[in-house]
Protein backbone atom coordinates (compact mmCIF):
# COMPACT_ATOMS: atom_id res chain seq x y z
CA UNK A 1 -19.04 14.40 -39.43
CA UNK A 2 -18.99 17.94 -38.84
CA UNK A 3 -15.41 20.11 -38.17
CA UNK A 4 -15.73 20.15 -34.34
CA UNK A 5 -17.52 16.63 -33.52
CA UNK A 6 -13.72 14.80 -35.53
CA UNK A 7 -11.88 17.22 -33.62
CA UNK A 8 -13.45 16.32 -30.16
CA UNK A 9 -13.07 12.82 -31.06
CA UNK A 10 -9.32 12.62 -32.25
CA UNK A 11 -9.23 14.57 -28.76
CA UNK A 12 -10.45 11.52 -27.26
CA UNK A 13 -8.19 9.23 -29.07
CA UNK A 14 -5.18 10.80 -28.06
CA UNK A 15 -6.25 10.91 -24.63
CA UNK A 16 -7.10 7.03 -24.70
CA UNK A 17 -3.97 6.94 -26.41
CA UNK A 18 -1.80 8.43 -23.89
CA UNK A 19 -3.88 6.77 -20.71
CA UNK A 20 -3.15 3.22 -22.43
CA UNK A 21 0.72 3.84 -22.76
CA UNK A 22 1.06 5.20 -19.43
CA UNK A 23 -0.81 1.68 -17.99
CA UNK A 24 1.66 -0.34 -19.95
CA UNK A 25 4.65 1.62 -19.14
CA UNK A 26 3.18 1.49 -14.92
CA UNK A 27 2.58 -2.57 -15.67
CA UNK A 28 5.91 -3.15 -16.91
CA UNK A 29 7.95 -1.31 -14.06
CA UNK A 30 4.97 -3.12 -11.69
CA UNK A 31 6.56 -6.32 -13.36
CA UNK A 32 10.42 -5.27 -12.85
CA UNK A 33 9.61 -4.40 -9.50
CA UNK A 34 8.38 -7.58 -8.49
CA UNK A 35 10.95 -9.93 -10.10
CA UNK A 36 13.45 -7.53 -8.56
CA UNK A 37 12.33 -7.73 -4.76
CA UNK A 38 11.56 -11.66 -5.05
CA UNK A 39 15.15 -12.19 -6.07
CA UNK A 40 16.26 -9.50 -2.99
CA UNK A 41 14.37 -11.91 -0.65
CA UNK A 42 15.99 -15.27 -2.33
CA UNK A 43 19.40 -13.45 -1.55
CA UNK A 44 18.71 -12.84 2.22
CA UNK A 45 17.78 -16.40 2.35
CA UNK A 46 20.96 -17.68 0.36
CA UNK A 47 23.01 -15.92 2.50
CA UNK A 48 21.07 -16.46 6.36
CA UNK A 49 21.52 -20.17 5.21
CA UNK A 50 25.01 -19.82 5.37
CA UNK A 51 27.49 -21.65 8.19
CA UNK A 52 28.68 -19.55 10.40
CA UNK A 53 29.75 -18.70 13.73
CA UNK A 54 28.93 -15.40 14.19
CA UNK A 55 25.19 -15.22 13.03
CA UNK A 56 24.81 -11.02 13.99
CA UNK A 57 27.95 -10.62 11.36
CA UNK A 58 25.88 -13.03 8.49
CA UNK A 59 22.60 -11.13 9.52
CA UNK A 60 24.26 -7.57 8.87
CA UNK A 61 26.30 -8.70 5.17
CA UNK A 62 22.52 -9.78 4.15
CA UNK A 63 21.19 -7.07 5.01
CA UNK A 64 23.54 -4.85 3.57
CA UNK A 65 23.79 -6.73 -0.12
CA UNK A 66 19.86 -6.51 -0.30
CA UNK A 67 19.99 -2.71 0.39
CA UNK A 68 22.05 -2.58 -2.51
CA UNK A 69 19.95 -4.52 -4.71
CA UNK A 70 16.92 -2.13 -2.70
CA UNK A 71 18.66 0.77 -4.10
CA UNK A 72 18.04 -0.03 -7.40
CA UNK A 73 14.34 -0.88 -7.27
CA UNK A 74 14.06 2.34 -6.03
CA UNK A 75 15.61 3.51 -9.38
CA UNK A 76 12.64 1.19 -11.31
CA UNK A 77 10.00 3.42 -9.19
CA UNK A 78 11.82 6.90 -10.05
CA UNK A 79 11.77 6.08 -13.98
CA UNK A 80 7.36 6.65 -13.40
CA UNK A 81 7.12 9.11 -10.90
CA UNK A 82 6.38 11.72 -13.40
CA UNK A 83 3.41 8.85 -14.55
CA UNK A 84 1.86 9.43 -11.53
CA UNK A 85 1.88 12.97 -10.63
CA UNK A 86 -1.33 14.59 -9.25
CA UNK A 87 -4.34 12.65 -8.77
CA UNK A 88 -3.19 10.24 -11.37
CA UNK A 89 -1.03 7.83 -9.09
CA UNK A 90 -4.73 7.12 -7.51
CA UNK A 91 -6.22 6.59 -11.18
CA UNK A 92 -3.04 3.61 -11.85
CA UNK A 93 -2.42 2.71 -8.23
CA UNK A 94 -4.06 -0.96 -8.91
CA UNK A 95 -1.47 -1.03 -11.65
CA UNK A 96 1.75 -0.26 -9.54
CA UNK A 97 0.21 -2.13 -6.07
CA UNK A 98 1.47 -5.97 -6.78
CA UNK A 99 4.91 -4.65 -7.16
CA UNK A 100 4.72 -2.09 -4.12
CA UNK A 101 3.73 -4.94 -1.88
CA UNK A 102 6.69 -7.01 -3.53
CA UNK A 103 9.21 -4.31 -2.28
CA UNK A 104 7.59 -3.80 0.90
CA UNK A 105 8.12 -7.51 2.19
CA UNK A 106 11.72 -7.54 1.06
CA UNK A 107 12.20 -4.12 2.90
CA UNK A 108 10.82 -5.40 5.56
CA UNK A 109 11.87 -8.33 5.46
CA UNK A 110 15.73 -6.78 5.31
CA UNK A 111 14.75 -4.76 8.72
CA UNK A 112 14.07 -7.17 10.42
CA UNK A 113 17.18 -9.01 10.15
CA UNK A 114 18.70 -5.96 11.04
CA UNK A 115 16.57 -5.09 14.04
CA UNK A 116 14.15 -7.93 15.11
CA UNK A 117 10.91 -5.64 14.47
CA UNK A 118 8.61 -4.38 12.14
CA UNK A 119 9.27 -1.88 9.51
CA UNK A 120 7.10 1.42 10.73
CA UNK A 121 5.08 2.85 7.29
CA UNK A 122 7.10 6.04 7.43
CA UNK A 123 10.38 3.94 6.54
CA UNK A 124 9.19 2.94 3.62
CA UNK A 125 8.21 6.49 2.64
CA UNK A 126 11.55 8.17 3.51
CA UNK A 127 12.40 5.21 0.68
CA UNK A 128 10.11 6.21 -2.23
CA UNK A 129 11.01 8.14 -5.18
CA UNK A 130 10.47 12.16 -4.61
CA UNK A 131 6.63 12.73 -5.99
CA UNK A 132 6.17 15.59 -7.83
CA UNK A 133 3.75 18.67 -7.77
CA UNK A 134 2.10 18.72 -4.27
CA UNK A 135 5.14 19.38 -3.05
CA UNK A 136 4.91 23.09 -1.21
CA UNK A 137 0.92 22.56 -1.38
CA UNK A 138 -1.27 22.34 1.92
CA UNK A 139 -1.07 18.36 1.44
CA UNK A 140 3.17 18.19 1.14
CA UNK A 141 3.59 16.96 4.89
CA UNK A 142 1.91 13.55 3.54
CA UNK A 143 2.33 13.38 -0.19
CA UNK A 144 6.04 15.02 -0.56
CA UNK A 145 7.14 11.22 -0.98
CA UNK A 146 5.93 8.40 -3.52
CA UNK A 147 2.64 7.82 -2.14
CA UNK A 148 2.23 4.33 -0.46
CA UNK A 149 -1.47 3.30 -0.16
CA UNK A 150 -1.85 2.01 3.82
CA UNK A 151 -3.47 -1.45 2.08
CA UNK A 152 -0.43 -1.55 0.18
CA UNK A 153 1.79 -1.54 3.30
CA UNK A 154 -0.37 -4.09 5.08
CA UNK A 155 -0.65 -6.87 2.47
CA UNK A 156 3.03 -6.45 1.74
CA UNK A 157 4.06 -6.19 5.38
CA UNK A 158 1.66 -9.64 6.44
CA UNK A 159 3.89 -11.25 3.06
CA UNK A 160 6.76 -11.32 5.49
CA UNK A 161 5.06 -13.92 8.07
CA UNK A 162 5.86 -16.27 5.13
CA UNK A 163 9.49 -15.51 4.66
CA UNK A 164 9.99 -15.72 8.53
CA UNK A 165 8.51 -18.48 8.52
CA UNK A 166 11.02 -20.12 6.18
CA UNK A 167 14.12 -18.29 7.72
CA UNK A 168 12.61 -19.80 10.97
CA UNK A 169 12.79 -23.52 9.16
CA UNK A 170 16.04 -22.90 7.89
CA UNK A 171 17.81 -21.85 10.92
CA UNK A 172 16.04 -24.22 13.98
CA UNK A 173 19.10 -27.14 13.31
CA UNK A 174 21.68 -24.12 13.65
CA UNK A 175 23.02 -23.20 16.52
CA UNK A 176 20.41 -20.72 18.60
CA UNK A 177 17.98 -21.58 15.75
CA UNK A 178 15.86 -22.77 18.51
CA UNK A 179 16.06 -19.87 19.98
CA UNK A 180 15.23 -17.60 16.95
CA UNK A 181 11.93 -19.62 15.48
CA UNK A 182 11.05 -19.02 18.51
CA UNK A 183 11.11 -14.86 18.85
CA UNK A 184 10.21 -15.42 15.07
CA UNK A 185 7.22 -17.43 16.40
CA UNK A 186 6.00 -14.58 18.72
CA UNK A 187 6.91 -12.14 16.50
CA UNK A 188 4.65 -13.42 13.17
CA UNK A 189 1.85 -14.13 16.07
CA UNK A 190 1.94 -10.50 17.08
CA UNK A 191 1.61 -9.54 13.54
CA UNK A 192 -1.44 -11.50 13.08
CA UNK A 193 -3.05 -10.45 16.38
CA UNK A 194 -2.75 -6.88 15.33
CA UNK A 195 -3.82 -7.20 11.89
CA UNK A 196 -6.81 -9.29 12.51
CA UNK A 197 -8.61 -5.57 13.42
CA UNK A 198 -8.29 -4.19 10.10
CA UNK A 199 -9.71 -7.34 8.47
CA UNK A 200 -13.06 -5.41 7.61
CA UNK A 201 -11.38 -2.80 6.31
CA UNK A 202 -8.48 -3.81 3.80
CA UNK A 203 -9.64 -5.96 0.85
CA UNK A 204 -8.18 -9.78 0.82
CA UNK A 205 -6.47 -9.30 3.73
CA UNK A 206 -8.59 -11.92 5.25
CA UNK A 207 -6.48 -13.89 2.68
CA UNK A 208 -3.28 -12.99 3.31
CA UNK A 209 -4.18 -13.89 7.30
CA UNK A 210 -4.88 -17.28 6.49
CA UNK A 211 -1.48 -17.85 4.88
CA UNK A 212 0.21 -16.04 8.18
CA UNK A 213 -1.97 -18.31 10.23
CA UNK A 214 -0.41 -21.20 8.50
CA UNK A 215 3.02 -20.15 8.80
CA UNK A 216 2.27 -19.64 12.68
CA UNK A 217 1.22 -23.23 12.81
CA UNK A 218 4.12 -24.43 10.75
CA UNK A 219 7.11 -22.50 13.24
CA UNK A 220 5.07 -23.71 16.22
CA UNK A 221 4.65 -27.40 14.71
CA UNK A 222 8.30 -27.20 14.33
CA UNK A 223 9.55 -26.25 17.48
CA UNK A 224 6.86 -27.74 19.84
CA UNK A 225 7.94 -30.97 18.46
CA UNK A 226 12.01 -30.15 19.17
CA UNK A 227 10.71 -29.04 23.21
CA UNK A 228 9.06 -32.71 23.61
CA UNK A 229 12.00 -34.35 21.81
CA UNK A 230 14.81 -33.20 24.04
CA UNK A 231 12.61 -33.11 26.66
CA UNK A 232 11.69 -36.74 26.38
CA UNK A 233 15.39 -37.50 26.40
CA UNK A 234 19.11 -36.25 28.05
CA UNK A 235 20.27 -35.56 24.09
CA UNK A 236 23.57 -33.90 23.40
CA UNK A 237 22.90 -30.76 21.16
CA UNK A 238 24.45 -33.09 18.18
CA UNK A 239 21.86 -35.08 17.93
CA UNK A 240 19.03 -33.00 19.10
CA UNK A 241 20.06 -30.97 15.54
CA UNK A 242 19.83 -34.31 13.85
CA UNK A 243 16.10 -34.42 14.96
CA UNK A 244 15.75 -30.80 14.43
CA UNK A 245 17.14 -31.77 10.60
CA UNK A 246 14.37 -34.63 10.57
CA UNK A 247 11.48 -32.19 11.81
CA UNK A 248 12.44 -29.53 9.86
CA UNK A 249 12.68 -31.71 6.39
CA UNK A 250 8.77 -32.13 6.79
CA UNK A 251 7.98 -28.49 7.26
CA UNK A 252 10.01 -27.14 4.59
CA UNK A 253 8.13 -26.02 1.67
CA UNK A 254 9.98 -26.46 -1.78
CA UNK A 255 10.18 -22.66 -3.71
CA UNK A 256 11.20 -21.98 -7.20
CA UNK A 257 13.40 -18.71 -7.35
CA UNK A 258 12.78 -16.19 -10.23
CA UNK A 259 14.69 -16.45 -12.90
């Protein structure tokens, strides 16, 4: 093999090289990433399932213990930012996307318990890791943050109907709990109605709208059934919780948390 044909290939070895240890290094904080915002979810729960009496106070310590646990996924991301500079965050996107969507529901999840709504895309930008050379180009008014694919902020953002769904579970034999599966019952429908346009457009979201559509049904089986129960009978709120306890038992759906 001639002088310049071995030197074009050990070229192409060290590129192959470097592109496979990049992928592993993007897989592995994809991994952390994941594990990390699954455990910041199972947190929110632990503590939302908490007695007490003022449920706005429980709702803002949640919130505010996952944003600290939020803080340092962020520091996972910033560790490969350099990975992905230039046009190569689009080359390993597929890489990084399971564990973007991971963070987005528990971000998302977290604002809602804070404000009752949906978590607007440019939220989770102002959250992402600085990204690197287009900043002061033409483009820096949309890439000066970690990019975040749209399809990424969908599929992670419909995740959430599931978690509501469960907080909505969870909180019906509580005091007001009626009350809140309920605006978490609109809420999670709204969601769906809105994201059933961009079906056609956004791969397996047709998948994830399935799950949301059984979550809808679940929160709805839950609390139509508590409306005909007390409404079938004078009940003091005592027992109508028992009930609740009894409905609810049947719609809960047992989850393993991450080790």
């Amino acid at each position: 093999m001639s002088q310049p044909t071995s030197s074009a290939f050990e070229a192409f070895r060290e590129h192959l090289d470097d592109h496979c240890d990049r992928r592993e290094r993007i897989i592995k904080v994809n991994r952390d990433v994941s594990v990390a915002s699954k455990k910041v979810i199972f947190l929110l729960h632990r503590i939302l399932n908490e007695t007490s009496d003022d449920d706005r106070a429980l709702s803002l310590r949640a919130a505010t213990e996952a944003k600290k646990k939020l803080a340092e996924i962020r520091g996972m991301l910033s560790k490969i930012t350099h990975e992905l500079d230039g046009s190569r965050f689009w080359r390993y996107a597929h890489n990084l996307s399971g564990g973007l969507q991971e963070y987005i529901e528990a971000l998302s999840f977290v604002h809602y318990i804070e404000h009752g709504t949906l978590c607007p895309m440019n939220k989770f930008k102002q959250t992402c890791p600085s990204y690197g050379s287009t900043r002061g180009s033409r483009f820096s008014q949309y890439f000066t943050l970690f990019p975040l694919p749209l399809s990424d902020y969908i599929l992670g953002t419909c995740d959430l109907t599931g978690e509501l769904m469960r907080l909505a579970i969870s909180s019906i034999t509580k005091p007001e709990g009626r009350t809140k599966a309920s605006q978490i019952s609109l809420f999670v429908r709204g969601c769906k109605a809105d994201f059933e346009t961009l079906t056609p457009y956004i791969p397996d979201l047709h998948k994830k709208q399935a799950v949301t559509a059984q979550s809808l049904r679940k929160v709805e089986e839950a609390a139509y059934a508590i409306v005909i129960r007390s409404s079938e009978y004078e009940l003091s709120s005592r027992i109508l919780d028992t009930i609740d306890g009894r409905v609810v038992s049947g719609s809960k759906e047992p989850r393993e948390e991450p080790d």
